[in-house]
PDB file of N, CA and C in Angstrom:
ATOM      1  N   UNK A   1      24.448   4.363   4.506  1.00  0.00           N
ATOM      2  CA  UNK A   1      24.560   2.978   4.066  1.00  0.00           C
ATOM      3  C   UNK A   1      24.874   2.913   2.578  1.00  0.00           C
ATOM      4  N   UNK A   2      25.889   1.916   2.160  1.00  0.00           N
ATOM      5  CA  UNK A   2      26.126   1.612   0.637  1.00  0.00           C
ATOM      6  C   UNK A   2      24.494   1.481  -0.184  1.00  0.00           C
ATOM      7  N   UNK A   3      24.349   0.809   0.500  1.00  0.00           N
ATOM      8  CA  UNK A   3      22.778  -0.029  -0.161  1.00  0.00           C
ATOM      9  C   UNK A   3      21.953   0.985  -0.712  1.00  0.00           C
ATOM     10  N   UNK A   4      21.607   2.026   0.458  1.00  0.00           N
ATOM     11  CA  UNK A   4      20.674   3.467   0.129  1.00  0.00           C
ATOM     12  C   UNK A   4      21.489   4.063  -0.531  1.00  0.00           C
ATOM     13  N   UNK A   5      22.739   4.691  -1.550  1.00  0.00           N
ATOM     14  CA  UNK A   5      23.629   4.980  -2.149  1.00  0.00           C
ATOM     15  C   UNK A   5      23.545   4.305  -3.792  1.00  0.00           C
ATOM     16  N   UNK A   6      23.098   3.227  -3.690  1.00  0.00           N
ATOM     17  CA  UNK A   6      23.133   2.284  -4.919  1.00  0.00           C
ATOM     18  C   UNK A   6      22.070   1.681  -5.278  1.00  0.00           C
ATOM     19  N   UNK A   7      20.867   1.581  -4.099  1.00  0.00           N
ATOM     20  CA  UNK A   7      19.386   1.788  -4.953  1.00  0.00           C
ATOM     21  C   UNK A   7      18.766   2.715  -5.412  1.00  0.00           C
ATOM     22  N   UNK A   8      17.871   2.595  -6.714  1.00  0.00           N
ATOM     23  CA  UNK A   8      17.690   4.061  -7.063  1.00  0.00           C
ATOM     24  C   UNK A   8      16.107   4.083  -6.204  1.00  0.00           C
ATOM     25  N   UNK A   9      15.860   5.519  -6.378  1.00  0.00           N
ATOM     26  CA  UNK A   9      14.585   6.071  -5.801  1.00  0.00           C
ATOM     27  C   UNK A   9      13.515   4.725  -5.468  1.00  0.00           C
ATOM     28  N   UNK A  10      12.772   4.476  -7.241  1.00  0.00           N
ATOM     29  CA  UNK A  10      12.256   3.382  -7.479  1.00  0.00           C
ATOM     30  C   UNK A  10      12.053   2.221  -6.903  1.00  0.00           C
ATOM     31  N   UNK A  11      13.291   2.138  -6.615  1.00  0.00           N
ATOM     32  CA  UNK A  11      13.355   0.769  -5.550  1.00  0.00           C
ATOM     33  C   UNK A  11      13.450   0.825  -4.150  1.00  0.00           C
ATOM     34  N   UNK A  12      13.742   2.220  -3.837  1.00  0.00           N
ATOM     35  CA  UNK A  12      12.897   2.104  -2.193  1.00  0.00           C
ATOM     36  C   UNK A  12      12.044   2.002  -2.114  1.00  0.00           C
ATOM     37  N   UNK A  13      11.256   2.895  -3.110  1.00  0.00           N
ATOM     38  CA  UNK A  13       9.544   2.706  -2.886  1.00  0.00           C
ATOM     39  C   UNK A  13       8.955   1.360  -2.717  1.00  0.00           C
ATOM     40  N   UNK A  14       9.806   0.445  -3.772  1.00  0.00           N
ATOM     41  CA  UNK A  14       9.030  -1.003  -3.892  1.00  0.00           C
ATOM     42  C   UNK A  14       9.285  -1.641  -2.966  1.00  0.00           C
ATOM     43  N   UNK A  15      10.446  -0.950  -2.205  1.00  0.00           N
ATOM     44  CA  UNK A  15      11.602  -1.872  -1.004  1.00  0.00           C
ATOM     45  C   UNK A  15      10.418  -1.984  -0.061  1.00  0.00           C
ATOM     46  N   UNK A  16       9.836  -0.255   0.239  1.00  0.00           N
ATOM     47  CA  UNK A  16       9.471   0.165   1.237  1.00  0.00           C
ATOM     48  C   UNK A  16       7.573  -0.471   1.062  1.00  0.00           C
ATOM     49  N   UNK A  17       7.281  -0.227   0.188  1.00  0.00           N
ATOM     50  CA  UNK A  17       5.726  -0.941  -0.386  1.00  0.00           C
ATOM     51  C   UNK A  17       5.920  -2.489  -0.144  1.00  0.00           C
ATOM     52  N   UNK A  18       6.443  -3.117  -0.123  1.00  0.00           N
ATOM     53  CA  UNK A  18       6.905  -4.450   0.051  1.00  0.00           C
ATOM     54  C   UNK A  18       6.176  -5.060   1.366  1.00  0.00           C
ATOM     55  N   UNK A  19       7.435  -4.576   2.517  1.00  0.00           N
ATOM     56  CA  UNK A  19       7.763  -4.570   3.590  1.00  0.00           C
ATOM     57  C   UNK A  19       6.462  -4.122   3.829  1.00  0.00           C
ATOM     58  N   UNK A  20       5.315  -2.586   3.622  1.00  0.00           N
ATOM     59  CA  UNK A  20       4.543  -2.269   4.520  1.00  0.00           C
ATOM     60  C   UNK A  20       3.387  -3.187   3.664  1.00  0.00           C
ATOM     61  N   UNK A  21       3.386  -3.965   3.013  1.00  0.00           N
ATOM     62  CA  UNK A  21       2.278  -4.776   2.631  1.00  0.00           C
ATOM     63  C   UNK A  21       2.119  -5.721   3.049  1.00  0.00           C
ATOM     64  N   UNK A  22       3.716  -6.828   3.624  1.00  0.00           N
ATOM     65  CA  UNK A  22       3.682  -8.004   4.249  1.00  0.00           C
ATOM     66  C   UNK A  22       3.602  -7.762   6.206  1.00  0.00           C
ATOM     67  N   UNK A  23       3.222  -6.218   6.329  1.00  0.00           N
ATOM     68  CA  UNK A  23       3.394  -5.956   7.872  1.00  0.00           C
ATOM     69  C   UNK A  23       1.648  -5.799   7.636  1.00  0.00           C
ATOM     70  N   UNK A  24       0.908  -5.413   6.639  1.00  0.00           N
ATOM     71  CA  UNK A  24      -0.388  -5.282   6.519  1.00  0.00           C
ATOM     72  C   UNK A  24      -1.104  -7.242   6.496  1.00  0.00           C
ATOM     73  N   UNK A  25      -0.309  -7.520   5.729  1.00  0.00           N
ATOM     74  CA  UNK A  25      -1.293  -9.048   5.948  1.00  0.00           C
ATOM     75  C   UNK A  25      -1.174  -9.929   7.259  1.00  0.00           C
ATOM     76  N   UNK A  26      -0.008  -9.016   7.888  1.00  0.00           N
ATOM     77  CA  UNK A  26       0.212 -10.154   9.025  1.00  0.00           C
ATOM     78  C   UNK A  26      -1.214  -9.358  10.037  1.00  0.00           C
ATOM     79  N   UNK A  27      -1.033  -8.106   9.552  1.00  0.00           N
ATOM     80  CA  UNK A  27      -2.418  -7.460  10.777  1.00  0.00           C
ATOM     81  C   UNK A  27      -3.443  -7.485  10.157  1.00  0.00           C
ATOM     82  N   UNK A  28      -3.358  -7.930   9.070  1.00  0.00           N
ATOM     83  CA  UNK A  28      -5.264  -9.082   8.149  1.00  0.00           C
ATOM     84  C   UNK A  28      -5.513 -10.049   9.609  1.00  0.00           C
ATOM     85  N   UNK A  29      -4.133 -10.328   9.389  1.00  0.00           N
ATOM     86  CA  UNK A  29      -4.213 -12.138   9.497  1.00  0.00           C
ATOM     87  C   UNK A  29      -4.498 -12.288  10.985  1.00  0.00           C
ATOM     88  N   UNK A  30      -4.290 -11.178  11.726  1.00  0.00           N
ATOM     89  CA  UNK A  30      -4.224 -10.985  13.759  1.00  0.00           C
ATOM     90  C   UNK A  30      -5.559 -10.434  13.464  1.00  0.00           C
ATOM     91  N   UNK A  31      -6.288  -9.602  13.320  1.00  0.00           N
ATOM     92  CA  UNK A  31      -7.124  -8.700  13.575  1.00  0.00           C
ATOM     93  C   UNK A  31      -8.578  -9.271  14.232  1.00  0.00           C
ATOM     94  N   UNK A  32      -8.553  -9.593  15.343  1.00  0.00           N
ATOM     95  CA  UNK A  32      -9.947 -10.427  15.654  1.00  0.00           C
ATOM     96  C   UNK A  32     -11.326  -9.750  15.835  1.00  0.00           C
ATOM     97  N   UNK A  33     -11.178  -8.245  15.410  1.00  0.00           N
ATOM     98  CA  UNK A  33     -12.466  -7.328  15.667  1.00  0.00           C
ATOM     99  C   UNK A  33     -13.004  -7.538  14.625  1.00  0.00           C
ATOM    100  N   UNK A  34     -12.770  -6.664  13.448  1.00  0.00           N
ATOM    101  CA  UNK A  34     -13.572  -5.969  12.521  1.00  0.00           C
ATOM    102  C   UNK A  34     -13.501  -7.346  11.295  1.00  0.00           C
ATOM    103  N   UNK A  35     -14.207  -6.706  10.229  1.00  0.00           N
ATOM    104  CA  UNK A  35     -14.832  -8.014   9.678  1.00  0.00           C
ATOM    105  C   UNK A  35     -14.082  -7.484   8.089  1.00  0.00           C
ATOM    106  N   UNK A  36     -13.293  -6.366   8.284  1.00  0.00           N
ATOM    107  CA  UNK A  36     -13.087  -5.624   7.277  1.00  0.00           C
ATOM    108  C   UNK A  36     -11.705  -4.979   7.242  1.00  0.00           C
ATOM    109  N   UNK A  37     -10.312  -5.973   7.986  1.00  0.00           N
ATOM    110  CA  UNK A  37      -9.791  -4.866   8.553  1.00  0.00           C
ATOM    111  C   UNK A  37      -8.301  -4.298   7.608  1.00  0.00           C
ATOM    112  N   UNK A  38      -8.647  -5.178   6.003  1.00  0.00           N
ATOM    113  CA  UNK A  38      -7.725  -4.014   5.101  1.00  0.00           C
ATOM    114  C   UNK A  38      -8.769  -2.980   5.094  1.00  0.00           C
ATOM    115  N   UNK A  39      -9.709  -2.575   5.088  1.00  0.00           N
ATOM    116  CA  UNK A  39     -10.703  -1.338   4.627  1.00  0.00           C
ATOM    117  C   UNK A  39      -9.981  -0.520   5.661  1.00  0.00           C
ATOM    118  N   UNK A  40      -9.895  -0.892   7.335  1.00  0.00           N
ATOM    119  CA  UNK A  40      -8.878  -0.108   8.505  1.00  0.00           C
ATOM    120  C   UNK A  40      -7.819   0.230   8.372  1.00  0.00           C
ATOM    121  N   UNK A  41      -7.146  -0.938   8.189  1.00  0.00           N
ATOM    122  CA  UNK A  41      -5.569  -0.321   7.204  1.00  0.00           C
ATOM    123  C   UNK A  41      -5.507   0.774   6.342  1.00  0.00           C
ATOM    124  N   UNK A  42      -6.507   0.944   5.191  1.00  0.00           N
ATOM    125  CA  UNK A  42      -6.188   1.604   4.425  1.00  0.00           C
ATOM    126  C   UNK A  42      -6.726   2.681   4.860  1.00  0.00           C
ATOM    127  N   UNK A  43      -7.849   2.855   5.531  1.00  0.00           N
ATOM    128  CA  UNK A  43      -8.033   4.491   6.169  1.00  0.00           C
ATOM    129  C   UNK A  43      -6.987   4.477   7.347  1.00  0.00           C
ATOM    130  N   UNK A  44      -6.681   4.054   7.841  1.00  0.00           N
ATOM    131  CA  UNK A  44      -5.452   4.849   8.745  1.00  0.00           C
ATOM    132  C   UNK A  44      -4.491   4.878   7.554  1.00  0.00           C
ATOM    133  N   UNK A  45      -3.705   4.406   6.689  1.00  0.00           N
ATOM    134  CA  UNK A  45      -2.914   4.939   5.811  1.00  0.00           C
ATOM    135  C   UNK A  45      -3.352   6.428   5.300  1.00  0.00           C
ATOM    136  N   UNK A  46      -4.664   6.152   4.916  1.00  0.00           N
ATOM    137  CA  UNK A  46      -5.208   7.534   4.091  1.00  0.00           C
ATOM    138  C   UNK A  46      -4.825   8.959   4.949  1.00  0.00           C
ATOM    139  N   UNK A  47      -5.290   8.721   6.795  1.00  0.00           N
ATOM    140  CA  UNK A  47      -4.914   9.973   7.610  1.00  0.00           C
ATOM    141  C   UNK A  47      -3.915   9.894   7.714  1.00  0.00           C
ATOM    142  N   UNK A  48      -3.035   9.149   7.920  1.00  0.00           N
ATOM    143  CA  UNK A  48      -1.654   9.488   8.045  1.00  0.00           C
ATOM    144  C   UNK A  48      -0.671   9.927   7.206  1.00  0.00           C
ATOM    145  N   UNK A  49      -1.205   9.759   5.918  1.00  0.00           N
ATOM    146  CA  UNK A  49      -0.557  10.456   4.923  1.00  0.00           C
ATOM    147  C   UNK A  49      -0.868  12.088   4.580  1.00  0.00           C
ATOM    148  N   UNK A  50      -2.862  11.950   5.424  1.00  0.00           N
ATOM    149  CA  UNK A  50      -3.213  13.484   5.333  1.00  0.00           C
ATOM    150  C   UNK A  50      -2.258  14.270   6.469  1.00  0.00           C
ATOM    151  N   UNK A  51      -2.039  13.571   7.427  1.00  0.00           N
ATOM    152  CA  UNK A  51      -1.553  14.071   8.850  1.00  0.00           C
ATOM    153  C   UNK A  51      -0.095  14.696   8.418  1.00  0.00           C
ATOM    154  N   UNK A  52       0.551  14.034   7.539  1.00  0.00           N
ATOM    155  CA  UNK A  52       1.853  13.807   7.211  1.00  0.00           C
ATOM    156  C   UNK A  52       1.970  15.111   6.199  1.00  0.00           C
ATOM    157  N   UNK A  53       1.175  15.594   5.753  1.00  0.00           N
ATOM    158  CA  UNK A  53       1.146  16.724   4.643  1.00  0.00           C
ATOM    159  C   UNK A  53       0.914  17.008   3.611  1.00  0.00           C
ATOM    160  N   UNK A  54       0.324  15.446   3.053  1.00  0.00           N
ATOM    161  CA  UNK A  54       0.210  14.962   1.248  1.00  0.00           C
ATOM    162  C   UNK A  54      -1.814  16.338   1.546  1.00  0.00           C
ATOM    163  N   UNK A  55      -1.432  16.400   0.424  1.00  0.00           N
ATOM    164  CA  UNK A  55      -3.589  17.160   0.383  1.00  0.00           C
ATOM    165  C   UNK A  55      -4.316  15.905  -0.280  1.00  0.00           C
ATOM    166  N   UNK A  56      -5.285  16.265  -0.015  1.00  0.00           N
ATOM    167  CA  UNK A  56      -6.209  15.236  -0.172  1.00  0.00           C
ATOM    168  C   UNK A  56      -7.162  14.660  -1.586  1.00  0.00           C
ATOM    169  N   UNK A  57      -6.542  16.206  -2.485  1.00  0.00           N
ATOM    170  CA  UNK A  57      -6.243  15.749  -3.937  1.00  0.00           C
ATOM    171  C   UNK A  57      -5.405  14.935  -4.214  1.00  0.00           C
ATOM    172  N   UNK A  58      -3.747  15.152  -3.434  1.00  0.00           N
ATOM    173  CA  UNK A  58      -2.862  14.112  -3.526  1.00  0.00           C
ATOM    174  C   UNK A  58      -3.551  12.274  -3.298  1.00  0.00           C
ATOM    175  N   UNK A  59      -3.885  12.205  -2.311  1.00  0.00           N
ATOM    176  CA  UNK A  59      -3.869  10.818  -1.749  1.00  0.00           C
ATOM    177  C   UNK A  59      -4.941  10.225  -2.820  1.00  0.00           C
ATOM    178  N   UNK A  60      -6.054  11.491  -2.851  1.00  0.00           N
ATOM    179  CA  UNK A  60      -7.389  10.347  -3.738  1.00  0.00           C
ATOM    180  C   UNK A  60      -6.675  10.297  -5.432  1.00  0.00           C
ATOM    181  N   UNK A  61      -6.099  11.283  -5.295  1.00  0.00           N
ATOM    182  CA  UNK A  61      -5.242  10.646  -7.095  1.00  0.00           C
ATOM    183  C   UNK A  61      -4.717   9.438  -7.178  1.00  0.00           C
ATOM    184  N   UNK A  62      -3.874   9.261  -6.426  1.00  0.00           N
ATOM    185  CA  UNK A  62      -2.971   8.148  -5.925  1.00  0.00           C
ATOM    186  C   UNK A  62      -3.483   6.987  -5.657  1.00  0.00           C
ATOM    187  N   UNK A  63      -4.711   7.004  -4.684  1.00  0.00           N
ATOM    188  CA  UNK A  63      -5.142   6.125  -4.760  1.00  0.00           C
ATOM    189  C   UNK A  63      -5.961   5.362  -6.043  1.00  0.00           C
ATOM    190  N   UNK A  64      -6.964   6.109  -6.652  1.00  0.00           N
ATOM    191  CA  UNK A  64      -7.400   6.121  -7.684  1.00  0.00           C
ATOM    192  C   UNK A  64      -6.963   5.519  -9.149  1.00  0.00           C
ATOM    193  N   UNK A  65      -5.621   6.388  -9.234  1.00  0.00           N
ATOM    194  CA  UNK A  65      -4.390   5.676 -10.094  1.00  0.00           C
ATOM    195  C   UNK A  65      -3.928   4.530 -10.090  1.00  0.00           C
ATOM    196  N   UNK A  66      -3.618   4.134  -8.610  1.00  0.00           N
ATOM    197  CA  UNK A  66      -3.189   2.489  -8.088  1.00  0.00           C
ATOM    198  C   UNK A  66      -4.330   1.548  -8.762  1.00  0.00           C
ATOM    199  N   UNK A  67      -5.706   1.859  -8.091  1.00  0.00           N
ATOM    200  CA  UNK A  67      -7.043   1.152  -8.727  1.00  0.00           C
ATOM    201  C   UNK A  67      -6.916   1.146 -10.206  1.00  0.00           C
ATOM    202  N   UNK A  68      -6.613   2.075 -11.306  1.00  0.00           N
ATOM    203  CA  UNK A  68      -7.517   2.052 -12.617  1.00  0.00           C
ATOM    204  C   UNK A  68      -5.768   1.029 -12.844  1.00  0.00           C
ATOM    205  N   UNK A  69      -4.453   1.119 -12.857  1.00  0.00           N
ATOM    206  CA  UNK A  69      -3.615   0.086 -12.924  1.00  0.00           C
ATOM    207  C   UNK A  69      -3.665  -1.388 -12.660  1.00  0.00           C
ATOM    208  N   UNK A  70      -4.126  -1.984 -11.860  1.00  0.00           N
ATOM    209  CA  UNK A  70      -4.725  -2.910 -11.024  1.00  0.00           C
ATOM    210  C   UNK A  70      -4.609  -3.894 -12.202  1.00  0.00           C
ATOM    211  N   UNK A  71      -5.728  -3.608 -12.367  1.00  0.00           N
ATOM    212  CA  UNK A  71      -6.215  -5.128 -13.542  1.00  0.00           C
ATOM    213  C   UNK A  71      -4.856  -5.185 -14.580  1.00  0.00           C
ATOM    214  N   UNK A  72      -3.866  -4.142 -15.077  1.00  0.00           N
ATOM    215  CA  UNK A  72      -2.482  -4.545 -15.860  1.00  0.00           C
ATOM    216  C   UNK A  72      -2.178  -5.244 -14.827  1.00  0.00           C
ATOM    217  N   UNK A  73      -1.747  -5.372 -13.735  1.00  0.00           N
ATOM    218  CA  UNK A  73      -0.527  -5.608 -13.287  1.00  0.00           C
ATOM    219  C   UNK A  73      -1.397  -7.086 -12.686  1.00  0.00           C
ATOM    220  N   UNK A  74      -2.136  -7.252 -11.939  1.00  0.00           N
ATOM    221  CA  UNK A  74      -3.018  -8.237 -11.753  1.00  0.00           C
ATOM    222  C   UNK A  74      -3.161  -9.275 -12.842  1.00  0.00           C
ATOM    223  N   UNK A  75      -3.673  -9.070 -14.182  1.00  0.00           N
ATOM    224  CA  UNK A  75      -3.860  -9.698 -15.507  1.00  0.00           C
ATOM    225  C   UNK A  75      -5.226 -10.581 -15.179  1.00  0.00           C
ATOM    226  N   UNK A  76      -6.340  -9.704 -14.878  1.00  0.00           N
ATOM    227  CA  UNK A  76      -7.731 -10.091 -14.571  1.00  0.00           C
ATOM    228  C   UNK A  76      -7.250 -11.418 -13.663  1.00  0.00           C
ATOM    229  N   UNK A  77      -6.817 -11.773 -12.520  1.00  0.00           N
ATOM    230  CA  UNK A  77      -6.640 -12.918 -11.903  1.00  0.00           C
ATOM    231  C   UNK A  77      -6.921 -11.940 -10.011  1.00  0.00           C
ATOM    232  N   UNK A  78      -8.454 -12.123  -9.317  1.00  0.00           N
ATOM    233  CA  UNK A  78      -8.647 -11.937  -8.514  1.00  0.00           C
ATOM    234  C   UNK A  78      -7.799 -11.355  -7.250  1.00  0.00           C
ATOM    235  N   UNK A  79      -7.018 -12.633  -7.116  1.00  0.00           N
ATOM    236  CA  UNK A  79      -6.514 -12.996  -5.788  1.00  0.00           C
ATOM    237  C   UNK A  79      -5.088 -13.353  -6.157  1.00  0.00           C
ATOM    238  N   UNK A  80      -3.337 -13.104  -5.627  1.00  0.00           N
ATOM    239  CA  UNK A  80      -2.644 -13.931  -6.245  1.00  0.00           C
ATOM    240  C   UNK A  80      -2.256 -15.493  -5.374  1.00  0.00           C
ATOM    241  N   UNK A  81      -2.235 -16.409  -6.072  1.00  0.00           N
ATOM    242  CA  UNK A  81      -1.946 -17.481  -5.380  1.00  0.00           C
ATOM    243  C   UNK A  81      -3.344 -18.339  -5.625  1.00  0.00           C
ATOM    244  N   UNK A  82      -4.211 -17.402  -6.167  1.00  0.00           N
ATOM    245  CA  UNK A  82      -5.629 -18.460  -5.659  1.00  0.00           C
ATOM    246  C   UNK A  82      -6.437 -18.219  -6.767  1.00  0.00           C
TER     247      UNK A  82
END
């Protein structure tokens, strides 16, 4: 595809982080079991990335990193929209 040719790296990731964040709130938003079910999301992300081959130094860095960023990119405001 042209498109994958002329975006750089960077922007698949965000392409691709995007897309699997608005497929995550729609299964917030269905989930009629658990009382918790981004905490589910994000551990099945966590094995499947172990499953997938990342080590598990990898993922808890990563994750970790995402967290201590947070509040920049956030700008101390909770929730967005609210």
């Amino acid at each position: 595809m042209a498109d994958e040719l002329e975006t750089p790296w960077e922007g698949k990731c965000r392409e691709e982080a995007h897309a699997f964040a608005k497929r995550c709130a729609q299964l917030y938003a269905e989930n009629p079991y658990s009382e918790r079910p981004l905490e589910r999301i994000i551990n099945d992300l966590m094995t499947e990335l172990w499953d997938t081959g990342f080590s598990q130094t990898e993922i808890s860095a990563a994750f970790l990193d995402a967290m201590v960023d947070m509040p920049r990119y956030a700008a101390g405001v909770e929730r967005r929209g609210g």
